[in-house]
PDB file of N, CA and C in Angstrom:
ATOM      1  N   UNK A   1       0.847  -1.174   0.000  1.00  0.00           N
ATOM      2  CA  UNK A   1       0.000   0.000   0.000  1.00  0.00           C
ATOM      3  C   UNK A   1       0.888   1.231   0.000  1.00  0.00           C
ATOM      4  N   UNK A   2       0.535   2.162  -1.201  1.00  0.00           N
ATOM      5  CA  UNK A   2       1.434   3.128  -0.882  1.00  0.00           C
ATOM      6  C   UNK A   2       0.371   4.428  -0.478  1.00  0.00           C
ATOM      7  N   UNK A   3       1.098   5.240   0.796  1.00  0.00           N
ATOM      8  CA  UNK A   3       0.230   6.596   1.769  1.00  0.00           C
ATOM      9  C   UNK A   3       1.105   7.433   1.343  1.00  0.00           C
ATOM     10  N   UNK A   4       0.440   8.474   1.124  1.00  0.00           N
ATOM     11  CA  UNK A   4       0.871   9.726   0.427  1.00  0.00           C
ATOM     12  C   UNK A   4       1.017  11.113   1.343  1.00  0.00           C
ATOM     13  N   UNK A   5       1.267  11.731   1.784  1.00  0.00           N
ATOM     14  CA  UNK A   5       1.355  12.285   3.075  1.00  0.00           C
ATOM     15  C   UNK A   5       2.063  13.958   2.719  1.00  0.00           C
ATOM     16  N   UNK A   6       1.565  15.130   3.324  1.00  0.00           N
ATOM     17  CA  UNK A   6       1.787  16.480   2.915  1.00  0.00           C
ATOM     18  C   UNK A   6       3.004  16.690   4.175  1.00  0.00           C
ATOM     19  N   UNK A   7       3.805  17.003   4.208  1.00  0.00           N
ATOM     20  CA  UNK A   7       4.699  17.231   5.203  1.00  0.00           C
ATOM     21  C   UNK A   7       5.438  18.288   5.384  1.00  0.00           C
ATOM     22  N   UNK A   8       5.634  18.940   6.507  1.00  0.00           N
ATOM     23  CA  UNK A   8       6.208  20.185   6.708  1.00  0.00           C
ATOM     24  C   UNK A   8       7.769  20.558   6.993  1.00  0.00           C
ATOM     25  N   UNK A   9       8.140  19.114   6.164  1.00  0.00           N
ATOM     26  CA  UNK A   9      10.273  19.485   6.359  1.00  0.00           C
ATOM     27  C   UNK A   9      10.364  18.553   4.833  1.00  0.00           C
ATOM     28  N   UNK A  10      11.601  18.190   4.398  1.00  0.00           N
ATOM     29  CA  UNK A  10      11.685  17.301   3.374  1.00  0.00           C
ATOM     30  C   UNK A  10      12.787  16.355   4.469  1.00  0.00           C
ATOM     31  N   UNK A  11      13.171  16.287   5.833  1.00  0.00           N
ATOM     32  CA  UNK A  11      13.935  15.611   6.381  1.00  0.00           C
ATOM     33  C   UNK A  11      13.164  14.944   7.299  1.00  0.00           C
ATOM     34  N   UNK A  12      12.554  13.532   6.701  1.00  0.00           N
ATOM     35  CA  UNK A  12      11.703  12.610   6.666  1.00  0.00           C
ATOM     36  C   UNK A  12      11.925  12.455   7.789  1.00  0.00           C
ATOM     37  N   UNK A  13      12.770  12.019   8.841  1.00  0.00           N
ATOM     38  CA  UNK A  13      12.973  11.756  10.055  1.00  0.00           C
ATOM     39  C   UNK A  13      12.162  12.599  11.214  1.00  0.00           C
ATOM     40  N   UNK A  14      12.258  13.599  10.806  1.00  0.00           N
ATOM     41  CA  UNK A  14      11.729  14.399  11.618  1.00  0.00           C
ATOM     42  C   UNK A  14      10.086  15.440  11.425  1.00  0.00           C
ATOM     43  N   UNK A  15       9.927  15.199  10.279  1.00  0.00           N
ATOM     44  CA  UNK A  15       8.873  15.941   9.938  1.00  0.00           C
ATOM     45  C   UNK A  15       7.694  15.398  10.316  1.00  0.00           C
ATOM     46  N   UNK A  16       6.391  16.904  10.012  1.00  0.00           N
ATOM     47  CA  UNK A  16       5.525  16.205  10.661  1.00  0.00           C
ATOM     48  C   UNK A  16       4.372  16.643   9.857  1.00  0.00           C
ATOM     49  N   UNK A  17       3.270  15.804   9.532  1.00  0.00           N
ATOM     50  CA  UNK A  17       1.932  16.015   8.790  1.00  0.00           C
ATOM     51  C   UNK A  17       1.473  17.537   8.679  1.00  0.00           C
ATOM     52  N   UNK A  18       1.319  17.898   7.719  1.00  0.00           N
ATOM     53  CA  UNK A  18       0.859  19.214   7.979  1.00  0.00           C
ATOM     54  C   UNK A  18      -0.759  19.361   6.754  1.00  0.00           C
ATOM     55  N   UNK A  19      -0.721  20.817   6.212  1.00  0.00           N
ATOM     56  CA  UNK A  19      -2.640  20.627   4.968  1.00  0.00           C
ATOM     57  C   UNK A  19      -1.409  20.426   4.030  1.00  0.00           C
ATOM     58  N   UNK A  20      -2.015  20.387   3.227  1.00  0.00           N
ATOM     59  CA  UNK A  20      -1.948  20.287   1.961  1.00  0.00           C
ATOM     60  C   UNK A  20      -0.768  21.739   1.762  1.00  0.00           C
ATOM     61  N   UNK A  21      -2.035  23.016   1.782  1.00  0.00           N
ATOM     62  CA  UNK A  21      -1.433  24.562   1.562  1.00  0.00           C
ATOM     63  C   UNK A  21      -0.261  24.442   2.142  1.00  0.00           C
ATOM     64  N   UNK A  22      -0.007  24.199   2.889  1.00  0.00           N
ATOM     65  CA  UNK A  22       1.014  24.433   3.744  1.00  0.00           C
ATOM     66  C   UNK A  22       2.423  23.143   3.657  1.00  0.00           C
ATOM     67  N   UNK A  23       2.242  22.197   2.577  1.00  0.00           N
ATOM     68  CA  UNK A  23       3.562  21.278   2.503  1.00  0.00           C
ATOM     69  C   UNK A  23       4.584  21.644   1.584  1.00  0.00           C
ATOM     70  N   UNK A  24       5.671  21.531   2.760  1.00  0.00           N
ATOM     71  CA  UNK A  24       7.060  21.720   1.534  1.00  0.00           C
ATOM     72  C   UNK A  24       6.684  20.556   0.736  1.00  0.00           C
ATOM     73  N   UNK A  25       6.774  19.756   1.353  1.00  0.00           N
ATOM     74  CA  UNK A  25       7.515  18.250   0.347  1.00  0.00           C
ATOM     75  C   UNK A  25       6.685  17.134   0.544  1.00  0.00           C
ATOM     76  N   UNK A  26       6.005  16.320  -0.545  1.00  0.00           N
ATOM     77  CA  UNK A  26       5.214  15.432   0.104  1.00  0.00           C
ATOM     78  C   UNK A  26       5.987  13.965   0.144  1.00  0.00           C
ATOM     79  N   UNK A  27       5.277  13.182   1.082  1.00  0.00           N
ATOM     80  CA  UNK A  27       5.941  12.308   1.297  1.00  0.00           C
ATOM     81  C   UNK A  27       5.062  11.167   0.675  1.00  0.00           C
ATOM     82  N   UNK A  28       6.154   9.678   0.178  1.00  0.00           N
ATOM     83  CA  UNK A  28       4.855   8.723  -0.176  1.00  0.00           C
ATOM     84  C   UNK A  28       5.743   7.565   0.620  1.00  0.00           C
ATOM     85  N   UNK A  29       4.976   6.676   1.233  1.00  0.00           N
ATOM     86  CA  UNK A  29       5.022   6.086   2.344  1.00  0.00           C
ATOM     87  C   UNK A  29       4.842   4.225   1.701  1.00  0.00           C
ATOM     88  N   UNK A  30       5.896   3.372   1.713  1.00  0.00           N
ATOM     89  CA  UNK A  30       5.441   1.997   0.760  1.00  0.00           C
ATOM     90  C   UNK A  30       5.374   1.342   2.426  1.00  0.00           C
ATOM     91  N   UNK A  31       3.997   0.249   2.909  1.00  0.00           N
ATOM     92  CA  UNK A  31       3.635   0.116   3.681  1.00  0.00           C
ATOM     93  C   UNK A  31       3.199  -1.518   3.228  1.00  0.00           C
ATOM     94  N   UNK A  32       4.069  -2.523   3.947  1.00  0.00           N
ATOM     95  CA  UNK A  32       3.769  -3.834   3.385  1.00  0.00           C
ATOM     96  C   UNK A  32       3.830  -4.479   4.726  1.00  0.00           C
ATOM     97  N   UNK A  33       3.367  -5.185   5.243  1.00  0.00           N
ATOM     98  CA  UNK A  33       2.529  -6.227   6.197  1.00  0.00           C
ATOM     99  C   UNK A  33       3.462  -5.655   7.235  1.00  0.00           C
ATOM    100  N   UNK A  34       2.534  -4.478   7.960  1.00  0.00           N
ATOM    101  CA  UNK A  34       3.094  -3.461   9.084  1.00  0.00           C
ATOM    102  C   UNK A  34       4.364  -2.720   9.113  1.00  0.00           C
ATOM    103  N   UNK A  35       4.881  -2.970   8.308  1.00  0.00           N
ATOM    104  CA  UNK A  35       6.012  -2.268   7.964  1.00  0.00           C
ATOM    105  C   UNK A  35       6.031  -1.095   7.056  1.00  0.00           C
ATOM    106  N   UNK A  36       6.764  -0.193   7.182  1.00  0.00           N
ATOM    107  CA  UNK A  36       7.535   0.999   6.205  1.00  0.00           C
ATOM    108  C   UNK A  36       8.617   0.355   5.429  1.00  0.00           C
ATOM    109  N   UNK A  37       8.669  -0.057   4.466  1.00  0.00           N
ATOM    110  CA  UNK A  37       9.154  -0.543   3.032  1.00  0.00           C
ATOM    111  C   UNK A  37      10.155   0.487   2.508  1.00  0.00           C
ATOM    112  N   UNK A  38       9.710   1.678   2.413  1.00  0.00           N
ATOM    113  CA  UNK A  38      10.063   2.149   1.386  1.00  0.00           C
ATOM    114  C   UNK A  38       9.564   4.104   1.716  1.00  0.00           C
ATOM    115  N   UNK A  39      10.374   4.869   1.599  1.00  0.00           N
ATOM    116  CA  UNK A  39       9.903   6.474   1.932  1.00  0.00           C
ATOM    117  C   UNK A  39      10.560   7.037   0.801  1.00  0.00           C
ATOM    118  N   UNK A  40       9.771   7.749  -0.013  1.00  0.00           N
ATOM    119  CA  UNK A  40      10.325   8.948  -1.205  1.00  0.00           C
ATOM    120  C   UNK A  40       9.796  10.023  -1.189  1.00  0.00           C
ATOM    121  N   UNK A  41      10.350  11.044  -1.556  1.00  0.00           N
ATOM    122  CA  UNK A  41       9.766  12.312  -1.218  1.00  0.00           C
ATOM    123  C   UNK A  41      10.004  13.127  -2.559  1.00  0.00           C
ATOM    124  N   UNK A  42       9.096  14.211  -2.729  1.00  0.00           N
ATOM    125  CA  UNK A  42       9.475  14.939  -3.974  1.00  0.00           C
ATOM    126  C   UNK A  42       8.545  15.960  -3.825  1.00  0.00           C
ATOM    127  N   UNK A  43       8.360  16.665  -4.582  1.00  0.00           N
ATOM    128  CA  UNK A  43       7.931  18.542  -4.180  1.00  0.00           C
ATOM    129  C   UNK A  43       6.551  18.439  -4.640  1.00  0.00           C
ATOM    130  N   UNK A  44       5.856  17.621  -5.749  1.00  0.00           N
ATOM    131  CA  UNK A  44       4.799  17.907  -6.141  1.00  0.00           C
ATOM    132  C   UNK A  44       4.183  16.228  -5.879  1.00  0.00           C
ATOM    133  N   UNK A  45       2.793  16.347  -5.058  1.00  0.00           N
ATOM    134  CA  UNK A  45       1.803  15.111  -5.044  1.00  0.00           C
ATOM    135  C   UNK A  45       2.010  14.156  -6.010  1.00  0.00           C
ATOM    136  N   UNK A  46       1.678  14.710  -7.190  1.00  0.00           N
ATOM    137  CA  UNK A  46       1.931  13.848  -8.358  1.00  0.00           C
ATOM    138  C   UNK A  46       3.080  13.347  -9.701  1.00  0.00           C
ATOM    139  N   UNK A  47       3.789  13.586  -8.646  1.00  0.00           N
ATOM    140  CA  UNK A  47       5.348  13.048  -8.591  1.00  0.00           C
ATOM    141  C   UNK A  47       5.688  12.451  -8.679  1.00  0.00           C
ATOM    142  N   UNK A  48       5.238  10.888  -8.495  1.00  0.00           N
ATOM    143  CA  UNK A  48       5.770   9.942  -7.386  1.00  0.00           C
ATOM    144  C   UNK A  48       5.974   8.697  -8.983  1.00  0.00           C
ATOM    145  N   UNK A  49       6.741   7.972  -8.977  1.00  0.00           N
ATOM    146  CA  UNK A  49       6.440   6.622 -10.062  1.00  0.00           C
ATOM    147  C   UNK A  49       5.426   6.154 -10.038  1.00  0.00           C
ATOM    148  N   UNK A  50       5.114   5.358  -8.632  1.00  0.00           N
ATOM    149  CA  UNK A  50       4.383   4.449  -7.996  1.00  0.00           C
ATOM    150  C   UNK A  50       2.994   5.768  -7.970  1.00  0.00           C
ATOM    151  N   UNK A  51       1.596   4.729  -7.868  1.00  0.00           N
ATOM    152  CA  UNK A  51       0.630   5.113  -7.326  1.00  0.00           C
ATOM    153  C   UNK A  51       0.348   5.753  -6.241  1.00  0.00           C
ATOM    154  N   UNK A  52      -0.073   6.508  -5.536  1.00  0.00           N
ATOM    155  CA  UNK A  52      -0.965   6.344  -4.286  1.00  0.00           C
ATOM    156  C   UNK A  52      -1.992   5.761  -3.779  1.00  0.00           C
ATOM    157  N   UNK A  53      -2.471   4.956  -2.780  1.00  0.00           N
ATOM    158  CA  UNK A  53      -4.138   4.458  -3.229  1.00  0.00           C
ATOM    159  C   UNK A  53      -4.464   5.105  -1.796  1.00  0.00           C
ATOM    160  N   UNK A  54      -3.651   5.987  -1.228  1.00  0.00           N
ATOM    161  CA  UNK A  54      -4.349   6.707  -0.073  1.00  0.00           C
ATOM    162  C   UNK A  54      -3.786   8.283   0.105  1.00  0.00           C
ATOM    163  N   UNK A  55      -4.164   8.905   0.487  1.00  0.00           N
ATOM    164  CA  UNK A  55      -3.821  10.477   1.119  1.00  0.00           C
ATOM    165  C   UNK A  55      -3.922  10.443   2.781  1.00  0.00           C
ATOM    166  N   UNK A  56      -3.448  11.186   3.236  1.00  0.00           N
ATOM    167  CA  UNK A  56      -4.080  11.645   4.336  1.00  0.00           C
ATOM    168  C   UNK A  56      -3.455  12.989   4.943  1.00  0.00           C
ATOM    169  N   UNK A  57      -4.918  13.424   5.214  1.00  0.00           N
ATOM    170  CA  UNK A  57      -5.066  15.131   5.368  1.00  0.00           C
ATOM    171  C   UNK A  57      -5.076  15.286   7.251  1.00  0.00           C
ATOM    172  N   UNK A  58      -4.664  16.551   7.781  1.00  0.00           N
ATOM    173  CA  UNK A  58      -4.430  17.031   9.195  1.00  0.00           C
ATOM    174  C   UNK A  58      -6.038  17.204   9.452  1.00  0.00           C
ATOM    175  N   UNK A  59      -7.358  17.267   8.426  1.00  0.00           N
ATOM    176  CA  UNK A  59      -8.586  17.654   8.797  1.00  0.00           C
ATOM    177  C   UNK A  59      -9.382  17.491   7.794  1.00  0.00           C
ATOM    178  N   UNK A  60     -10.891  17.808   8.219  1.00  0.00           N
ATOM    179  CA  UNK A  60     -11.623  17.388   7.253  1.00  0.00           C
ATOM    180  C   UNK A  60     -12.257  18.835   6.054  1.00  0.00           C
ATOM    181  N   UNK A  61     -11.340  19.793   5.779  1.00  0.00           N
ATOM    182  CA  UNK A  61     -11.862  20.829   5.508  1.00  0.00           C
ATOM    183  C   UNK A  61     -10.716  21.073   4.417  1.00  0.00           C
ATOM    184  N   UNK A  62      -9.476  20.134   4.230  1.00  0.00           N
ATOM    185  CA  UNK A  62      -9.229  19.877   2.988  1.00  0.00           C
ATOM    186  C   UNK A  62      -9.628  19.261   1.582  1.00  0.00           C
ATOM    187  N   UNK A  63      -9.478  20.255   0.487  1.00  0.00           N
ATOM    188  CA  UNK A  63     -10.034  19.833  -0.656  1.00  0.00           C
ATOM    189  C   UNK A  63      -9.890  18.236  -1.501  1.00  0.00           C
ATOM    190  N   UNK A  64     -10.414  17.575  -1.196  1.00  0.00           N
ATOM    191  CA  UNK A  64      -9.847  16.063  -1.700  1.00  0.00           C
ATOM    192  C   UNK A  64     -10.019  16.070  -3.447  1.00  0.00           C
ATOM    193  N   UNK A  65     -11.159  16.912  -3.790  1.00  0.00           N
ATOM    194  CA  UNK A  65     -10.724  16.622  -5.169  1.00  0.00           C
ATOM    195  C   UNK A  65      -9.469  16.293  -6.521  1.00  0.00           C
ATOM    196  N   UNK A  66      -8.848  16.880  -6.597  1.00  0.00           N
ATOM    197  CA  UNK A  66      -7.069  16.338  -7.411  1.00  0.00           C
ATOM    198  C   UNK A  66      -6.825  14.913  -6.412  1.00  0.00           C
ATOM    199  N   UNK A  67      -7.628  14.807  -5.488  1.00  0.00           N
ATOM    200  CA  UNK A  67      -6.866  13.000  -4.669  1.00  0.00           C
ATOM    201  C   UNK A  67      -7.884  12.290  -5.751  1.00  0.00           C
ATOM    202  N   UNK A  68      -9.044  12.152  -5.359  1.00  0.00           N
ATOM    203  CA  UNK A  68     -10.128  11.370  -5.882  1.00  0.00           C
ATOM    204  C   UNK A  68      -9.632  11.293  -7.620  1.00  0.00           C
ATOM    205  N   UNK A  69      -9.741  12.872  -7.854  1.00  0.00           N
ATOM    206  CA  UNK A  69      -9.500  12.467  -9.454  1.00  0.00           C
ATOM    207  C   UNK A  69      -8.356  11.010 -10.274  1.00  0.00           C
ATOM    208  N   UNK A  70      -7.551  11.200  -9.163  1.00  0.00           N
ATOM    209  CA  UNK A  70      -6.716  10.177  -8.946  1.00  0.00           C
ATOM    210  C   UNK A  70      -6.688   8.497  -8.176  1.00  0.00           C
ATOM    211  N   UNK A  71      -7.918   8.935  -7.985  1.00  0.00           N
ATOM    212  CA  UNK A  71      -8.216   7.448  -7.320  1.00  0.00           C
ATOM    213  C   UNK A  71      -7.506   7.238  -6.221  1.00  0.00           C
ATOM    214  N   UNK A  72      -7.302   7.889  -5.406  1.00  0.00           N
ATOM    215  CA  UNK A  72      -6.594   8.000  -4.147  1.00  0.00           C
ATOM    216  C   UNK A  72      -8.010   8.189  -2.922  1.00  0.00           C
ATOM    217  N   UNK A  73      -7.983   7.455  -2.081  1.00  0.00           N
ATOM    218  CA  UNK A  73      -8.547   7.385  -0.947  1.00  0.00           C
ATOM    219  C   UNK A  73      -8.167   8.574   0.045  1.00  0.00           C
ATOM    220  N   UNK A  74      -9.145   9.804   0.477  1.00  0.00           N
ATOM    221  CA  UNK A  74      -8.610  10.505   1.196  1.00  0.00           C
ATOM    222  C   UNK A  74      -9.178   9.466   2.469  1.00  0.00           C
ATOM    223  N   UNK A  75      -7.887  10.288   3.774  1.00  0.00           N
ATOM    224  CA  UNK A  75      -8.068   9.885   5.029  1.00  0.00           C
ATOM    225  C   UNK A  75      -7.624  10.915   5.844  1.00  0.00           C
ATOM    226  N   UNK A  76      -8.175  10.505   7.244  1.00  0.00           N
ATOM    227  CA  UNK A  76      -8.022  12.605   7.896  1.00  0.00           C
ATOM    228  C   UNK A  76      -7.245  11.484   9.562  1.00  0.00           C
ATOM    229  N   UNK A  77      -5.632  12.674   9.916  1.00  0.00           N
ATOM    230  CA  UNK A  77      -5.456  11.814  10.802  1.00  0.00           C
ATOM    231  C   UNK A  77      -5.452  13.215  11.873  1.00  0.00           C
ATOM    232  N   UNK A  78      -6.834  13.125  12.665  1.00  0.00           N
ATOM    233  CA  UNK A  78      -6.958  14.489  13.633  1.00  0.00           C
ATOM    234  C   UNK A  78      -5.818  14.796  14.618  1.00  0.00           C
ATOM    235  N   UNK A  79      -5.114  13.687  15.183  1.00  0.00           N
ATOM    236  CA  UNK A  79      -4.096  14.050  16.196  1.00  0.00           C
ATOM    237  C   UNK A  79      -2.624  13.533  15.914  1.00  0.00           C
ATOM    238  N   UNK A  80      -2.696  12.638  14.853  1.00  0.00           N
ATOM    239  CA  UNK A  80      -1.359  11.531  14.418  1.00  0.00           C
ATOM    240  C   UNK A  80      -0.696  12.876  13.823  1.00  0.00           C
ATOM    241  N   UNK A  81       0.603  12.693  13.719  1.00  0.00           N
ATOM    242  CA  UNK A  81       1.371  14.140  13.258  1.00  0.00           C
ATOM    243  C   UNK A  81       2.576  13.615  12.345  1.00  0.00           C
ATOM    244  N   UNK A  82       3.336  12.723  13.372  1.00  0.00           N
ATOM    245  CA  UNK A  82       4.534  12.031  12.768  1.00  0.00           C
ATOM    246  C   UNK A  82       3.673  10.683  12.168  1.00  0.00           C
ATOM    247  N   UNK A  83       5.259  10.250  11.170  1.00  0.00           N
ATOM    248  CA  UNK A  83       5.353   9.108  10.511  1.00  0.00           C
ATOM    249  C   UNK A  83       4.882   7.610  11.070  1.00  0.00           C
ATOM    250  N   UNK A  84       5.665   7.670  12.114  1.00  0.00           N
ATOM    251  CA  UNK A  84       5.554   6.416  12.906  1.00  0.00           C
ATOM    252  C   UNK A  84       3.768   6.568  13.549  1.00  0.00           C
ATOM    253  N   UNK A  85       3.609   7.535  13.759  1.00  0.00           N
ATOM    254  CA  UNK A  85       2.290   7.864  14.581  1.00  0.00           C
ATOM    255  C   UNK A  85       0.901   7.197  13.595  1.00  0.00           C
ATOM    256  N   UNK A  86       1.196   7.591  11.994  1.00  0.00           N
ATOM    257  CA  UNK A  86       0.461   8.103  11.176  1.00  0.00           C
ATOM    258  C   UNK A  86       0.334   6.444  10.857  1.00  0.00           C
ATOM    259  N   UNK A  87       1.766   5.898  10.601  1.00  0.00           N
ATOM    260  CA  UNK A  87       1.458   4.208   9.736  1.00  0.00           C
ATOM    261  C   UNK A  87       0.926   3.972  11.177  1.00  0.00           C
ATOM    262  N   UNK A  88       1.053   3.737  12.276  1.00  0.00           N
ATOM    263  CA  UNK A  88       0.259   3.020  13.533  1.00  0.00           C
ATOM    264  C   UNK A  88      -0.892   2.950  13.417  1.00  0.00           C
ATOM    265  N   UNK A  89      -1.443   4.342  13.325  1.00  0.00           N
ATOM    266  CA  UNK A  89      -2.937   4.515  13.371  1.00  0.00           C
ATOM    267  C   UNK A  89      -3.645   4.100  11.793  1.00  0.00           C
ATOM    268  N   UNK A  90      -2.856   4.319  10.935  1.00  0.00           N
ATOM    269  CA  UNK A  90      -3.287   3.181   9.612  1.00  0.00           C
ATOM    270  C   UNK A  90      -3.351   1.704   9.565  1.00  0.00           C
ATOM    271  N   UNK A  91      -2.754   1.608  10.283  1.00  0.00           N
ATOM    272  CA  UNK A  91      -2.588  -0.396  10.902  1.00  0.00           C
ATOM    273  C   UNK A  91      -3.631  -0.743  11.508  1.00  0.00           C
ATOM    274  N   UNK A  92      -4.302   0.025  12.138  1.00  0.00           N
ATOM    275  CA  UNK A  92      -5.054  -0.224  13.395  1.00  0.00           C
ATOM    276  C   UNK A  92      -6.341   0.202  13.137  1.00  0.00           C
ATOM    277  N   UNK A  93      -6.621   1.173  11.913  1.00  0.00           N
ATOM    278  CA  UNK A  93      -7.567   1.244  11.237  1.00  0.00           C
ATOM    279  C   UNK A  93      -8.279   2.493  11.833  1.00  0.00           C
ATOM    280  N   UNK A  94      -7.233   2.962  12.644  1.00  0.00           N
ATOM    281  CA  UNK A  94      -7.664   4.668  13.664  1.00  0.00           C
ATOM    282  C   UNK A  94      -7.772   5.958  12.778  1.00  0.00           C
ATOM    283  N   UNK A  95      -7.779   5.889  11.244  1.00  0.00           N
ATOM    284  CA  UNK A  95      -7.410   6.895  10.497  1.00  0.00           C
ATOM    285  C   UNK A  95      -9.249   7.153   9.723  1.00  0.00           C
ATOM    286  N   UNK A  96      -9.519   8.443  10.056  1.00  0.00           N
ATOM    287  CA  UNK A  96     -11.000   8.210   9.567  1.00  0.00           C
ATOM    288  C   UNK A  96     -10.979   8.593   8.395  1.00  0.00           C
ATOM    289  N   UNK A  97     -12.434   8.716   7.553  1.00  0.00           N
ATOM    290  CA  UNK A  97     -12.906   8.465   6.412  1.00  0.00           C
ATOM    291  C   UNK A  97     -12.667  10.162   6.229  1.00  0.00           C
ATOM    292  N   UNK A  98     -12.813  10.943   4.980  1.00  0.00           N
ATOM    293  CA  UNK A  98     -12.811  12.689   5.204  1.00  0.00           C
ATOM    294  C   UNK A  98     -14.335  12.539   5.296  1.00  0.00           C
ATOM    295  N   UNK A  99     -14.699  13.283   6.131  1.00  0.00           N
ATOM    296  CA  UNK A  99     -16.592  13.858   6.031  1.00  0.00           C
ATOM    297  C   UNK A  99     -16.480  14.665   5.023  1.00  0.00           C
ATOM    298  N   UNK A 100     -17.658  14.817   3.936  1.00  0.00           N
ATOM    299  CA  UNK A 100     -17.471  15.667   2.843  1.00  0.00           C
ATOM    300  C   UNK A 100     -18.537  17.002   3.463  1.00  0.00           C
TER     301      UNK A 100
END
């Protein structure tokens, strides 16, 4: 599964979820039986080689349209911030649906 993620540093280690408006660098996240696989980063969403088949936004008052058009699953993580925080609560199925 690859998660697609807006982030507010390009120094993956440390950065943390931020909107959309507001990402330096987005991150895409390769996520295979609980694990982080794989992290690439690049300046524009639709960047990436690989697919996305998920997003996830800091709230529900981001625009998901350009995700959907793409067949990307938005997901809203209200308190998850970091990386490690963000795949946890995707594992566990804590990451909600966006309310439109």
């Amino acid at each position: 599964m690859y998660l697609l993620l807006p982030m507010d540093s390009d120094n993956t280690d440390e950065a943390k979820l931020t909107t959309v408006a507001d990402a330096k660098v987005w991150l895409q996240l390769q996520v295979e039986e609980g694990e982080i696989v794989a992290r690439v980063h690049h300046e524009r969403f639709d960047g990436f080689e690989n697919w996305s088949e998920a997003v996830v936004f800091t709230n529900d008052t981001e625009n998901p349209m350009p995700f959907l058009e793409m067949s990307m699953m938005p997901l809203v993580a209200h308190t998850q911030r970091s990386i490690d925080e963000i795949v946890e609560a995707y594992l566990f199925r804590e990451l909600h649906d966006l309310g439109y």
